[in-house]
Protein backbone atom coordinates (compact mmCIF):
# COMPACT_ATOMS: atom_id res chain seq x y z
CA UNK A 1 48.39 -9.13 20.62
CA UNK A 2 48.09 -8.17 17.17
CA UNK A 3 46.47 -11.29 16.17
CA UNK A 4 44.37 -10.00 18.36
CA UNK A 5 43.83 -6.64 17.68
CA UNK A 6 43.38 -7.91 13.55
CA UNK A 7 40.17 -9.98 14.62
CA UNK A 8 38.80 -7.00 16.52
CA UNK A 9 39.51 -5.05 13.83
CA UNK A 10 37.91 -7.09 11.29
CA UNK A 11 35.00 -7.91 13.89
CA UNK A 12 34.04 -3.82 14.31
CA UNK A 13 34.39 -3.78 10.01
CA UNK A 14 31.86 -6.18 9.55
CA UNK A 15 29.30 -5.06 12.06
CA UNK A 16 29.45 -1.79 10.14
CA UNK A 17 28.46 -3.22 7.02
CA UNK A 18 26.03 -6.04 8.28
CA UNK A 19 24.13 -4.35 11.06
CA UNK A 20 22.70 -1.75 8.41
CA UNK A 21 21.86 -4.20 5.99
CA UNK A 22 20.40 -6.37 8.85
CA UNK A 23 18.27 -3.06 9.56
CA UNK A 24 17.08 -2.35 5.83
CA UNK A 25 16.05 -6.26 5.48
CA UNK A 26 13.74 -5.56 8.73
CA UNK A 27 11.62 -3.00 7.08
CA UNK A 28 11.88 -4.99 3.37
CA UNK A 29 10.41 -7.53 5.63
CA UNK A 30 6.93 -5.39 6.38
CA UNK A 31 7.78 -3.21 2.89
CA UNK A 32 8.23 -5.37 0.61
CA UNK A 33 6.16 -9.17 -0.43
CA UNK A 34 7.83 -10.68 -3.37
CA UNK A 35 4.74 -12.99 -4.48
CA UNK A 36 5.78 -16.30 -6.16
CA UNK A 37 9.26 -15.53 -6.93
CA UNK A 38 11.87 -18.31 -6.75
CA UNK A 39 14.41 -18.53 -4.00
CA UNK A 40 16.94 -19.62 -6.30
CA UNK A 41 16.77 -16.93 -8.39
CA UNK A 42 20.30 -15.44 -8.27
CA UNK A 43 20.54 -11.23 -7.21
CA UNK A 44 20.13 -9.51 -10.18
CA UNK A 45 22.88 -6.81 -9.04
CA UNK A 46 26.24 -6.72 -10.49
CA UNK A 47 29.06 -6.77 -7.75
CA UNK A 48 29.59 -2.88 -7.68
CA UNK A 49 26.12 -2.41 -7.25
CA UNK A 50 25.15 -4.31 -4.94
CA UNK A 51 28.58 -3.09 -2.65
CA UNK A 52 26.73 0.55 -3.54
CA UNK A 53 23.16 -0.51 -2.66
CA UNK A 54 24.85 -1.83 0.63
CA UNK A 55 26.72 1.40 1.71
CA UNK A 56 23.44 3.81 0.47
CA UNK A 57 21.40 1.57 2.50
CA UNK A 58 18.63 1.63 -0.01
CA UNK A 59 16.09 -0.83 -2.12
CA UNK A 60 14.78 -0.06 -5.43
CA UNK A 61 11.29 -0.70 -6.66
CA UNK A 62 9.96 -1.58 -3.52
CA UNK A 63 6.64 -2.63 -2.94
CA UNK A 64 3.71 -4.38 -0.64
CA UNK A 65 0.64 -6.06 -0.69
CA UNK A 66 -1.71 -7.29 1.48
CA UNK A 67 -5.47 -6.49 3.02
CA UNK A 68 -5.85 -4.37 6.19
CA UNK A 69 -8.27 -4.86 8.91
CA UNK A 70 -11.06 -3.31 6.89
CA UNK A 71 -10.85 -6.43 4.07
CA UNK A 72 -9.58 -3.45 1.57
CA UNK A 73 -7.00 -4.42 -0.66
CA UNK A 74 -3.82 -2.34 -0.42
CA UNK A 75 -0.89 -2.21 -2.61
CA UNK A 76 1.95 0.45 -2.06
CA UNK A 77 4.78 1.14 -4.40
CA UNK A 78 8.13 3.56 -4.99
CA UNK A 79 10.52 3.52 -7.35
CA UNK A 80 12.96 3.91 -4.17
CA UNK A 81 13.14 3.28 -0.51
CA UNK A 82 15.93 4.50 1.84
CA UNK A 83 16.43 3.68 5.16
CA UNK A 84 17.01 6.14 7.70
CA UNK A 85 19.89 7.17 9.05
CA UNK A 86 18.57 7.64 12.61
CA UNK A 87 15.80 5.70 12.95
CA UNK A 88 15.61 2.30 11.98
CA UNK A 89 11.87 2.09 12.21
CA UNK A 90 11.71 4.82 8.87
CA UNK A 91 12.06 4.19 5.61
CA UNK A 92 12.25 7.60 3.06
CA UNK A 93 10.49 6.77 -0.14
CA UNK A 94 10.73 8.43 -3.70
CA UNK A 95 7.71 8.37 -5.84
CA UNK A 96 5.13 6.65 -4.13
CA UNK A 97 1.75 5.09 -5.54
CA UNK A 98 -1.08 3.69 -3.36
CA UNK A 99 -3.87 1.79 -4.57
CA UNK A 100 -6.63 1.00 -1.97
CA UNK A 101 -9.52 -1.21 -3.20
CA UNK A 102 -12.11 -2.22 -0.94
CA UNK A 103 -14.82 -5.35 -0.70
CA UNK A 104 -17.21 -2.99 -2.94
CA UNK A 105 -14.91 -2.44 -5.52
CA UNK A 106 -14.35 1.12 -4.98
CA UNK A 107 -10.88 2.36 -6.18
CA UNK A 108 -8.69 5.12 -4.35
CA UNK A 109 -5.26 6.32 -5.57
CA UNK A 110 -2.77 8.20 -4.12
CA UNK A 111 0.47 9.47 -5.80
CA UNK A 112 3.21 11.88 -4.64
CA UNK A 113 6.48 12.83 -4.86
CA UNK A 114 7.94 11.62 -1.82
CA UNK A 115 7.38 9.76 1.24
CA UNK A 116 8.10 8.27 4.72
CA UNK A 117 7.17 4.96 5.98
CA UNK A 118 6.69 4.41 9.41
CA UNK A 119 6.88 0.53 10.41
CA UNK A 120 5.84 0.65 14.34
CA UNK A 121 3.18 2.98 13.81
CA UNK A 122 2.17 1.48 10.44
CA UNK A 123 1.52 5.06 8.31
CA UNK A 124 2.36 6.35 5.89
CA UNK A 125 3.24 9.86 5.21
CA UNK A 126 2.97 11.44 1.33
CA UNK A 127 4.33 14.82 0.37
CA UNK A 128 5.17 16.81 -2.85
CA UNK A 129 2.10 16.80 -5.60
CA UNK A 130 -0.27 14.54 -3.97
CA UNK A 131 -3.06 13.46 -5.80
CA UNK A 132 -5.82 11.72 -4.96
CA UNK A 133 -7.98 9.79 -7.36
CA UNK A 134 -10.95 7.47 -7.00
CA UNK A 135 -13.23 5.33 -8.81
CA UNK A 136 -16.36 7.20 -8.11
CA UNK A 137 -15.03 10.59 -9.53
CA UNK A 138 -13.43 12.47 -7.51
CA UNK A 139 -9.83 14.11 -7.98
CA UNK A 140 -7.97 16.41 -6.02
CA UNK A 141 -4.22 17.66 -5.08
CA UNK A 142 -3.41 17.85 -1.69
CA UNK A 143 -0.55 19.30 -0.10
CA UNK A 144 0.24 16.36 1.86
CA UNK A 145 -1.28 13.19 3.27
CA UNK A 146 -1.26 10.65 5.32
CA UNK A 147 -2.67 7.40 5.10
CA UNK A 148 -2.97 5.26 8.52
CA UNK A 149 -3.60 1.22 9.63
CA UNK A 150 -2.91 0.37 5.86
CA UNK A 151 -5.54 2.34 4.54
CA UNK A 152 -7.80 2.38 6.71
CA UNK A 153 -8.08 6.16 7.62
CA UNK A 154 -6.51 9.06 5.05
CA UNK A 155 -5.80 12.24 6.09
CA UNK A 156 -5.17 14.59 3.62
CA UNK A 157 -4.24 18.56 4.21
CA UNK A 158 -4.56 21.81 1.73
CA UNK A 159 -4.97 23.60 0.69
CA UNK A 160 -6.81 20.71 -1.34
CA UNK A 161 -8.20 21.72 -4.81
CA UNK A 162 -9.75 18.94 -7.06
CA UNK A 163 -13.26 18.13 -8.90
CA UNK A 164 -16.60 15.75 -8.44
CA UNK A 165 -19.22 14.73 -10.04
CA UNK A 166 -20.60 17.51 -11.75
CA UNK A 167 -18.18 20.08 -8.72
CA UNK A 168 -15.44 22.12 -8.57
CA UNK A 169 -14.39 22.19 -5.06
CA UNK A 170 -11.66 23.68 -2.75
CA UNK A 171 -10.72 22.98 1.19
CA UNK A 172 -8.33 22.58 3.95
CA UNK A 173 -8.80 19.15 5.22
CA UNK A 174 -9.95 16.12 3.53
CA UNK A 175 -10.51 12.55 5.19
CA UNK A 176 -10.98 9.54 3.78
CA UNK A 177 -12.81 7.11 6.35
CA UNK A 178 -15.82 4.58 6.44
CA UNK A 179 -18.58 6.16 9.45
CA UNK A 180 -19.39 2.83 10.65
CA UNK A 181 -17.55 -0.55 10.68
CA UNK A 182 -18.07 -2.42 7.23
CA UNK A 183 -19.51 0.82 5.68
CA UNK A 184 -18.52 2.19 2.31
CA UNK A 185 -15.47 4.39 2.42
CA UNK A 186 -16.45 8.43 2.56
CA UNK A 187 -14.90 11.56 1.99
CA UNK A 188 -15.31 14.25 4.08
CA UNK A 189 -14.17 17.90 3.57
CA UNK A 190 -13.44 20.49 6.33
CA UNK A 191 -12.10 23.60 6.53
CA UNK A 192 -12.86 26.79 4.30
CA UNK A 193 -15.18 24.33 1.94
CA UNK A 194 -16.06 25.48 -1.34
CA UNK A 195 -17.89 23.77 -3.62
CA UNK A 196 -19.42 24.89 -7.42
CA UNK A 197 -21.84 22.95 -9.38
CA UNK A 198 -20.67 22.89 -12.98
CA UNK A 199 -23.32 21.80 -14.95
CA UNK A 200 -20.92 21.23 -17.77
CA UNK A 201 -19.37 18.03 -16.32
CA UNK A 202 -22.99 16.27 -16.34
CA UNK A 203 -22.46 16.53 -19.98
């Protein structure tokens, strides 16, 4: 009996360390594409760390790559990613950075503090000093944002102050979307709009 009663014991001890780590490696498996790196390269975690990294349940310097429906090129990156606790379909990221270029070459980025990334509904979710920044001019802060199907559609809520080409503006809703299948990607402000010329940026 307590032969038994050891295996059971030691059974129940590593589920509690494995079936985490099993979870985590899911969502590293959507998160995170190591291009071109060796599979004998040995973990470059010293014992201690990588028992910590097992027990916090977290990855650092995550990132992914890959094209959504749209052809756009999307790469998203954090400095960490946490899973969590409840749900193992959420991952809690800390500085976040999301480049979005599409077939045209138009650039969008999108920065923030913090973030969530939901694997079965395949958002993303960006709080605390977003910015948005892209190629043709624009910049704005927004006070959050999300950005859906792999950057396909971006929502972004105010209130959202930024500048354009030769504009000031202000609002409370901002999307990012293309109005017709293979189109150019658009933005599109709603919501208390405001927008001064300011001749001084033609300059």
């Amino acid at each position: 009996m307590a032969r038994n009663g050891n295996t059971y014991s030691r059974v129940v001890w590593i589920l509690k360390i494995s079936l985490p780590v099993i979870a985590i490696l899911m969502l590293s498996s959507i998160f995170i594409l190591s291009r071109g790196v060796s599979t004998n390269t040995a973990i470059p975690f010293a014992e201690k760390e990588l028992e910590e990294r097992i027990r916090d349940q977290q990855v650092s310097n995550p990132f992914y790559t890959g094209k959504n429906e749209a052809g756009d090129d999307v790469r998203v990156a954090a400095e960490v990613m946490t899973r969590d606790p409840a749900k193992d379909d959420i991952a809690h990221l800390d500085v976040v950075n999301v480049k979005l270029t599409t077939p045209n070459d138009t650039k969008i980025y999108l920065s923030s503090k913090a973030g969530s990334f939901f694997r079965n509904e395949q958002k993303l979710y960006l709080e605390g000093d977003v910015f948005v920044e892209t190629s043709d001019g624009y910049t704005m802060k927004a006070t959050t944002a999300w950005v859906y199907d792999r950057g396909v559609h971006i929502v972004a809520t105010g209130p959202i102050h930024g500048t354009g080409p030769a504009t000031i503006l202000k609002a409370g809703h901002m999307e990012i979307k293309r109005q017709d299948k293979g189109g150019p990607m658009q933005i599109y402000f709603t919501q208390g709009v405001d927008i001064v010329y300011d001749s001084k940026k033609e300059e």
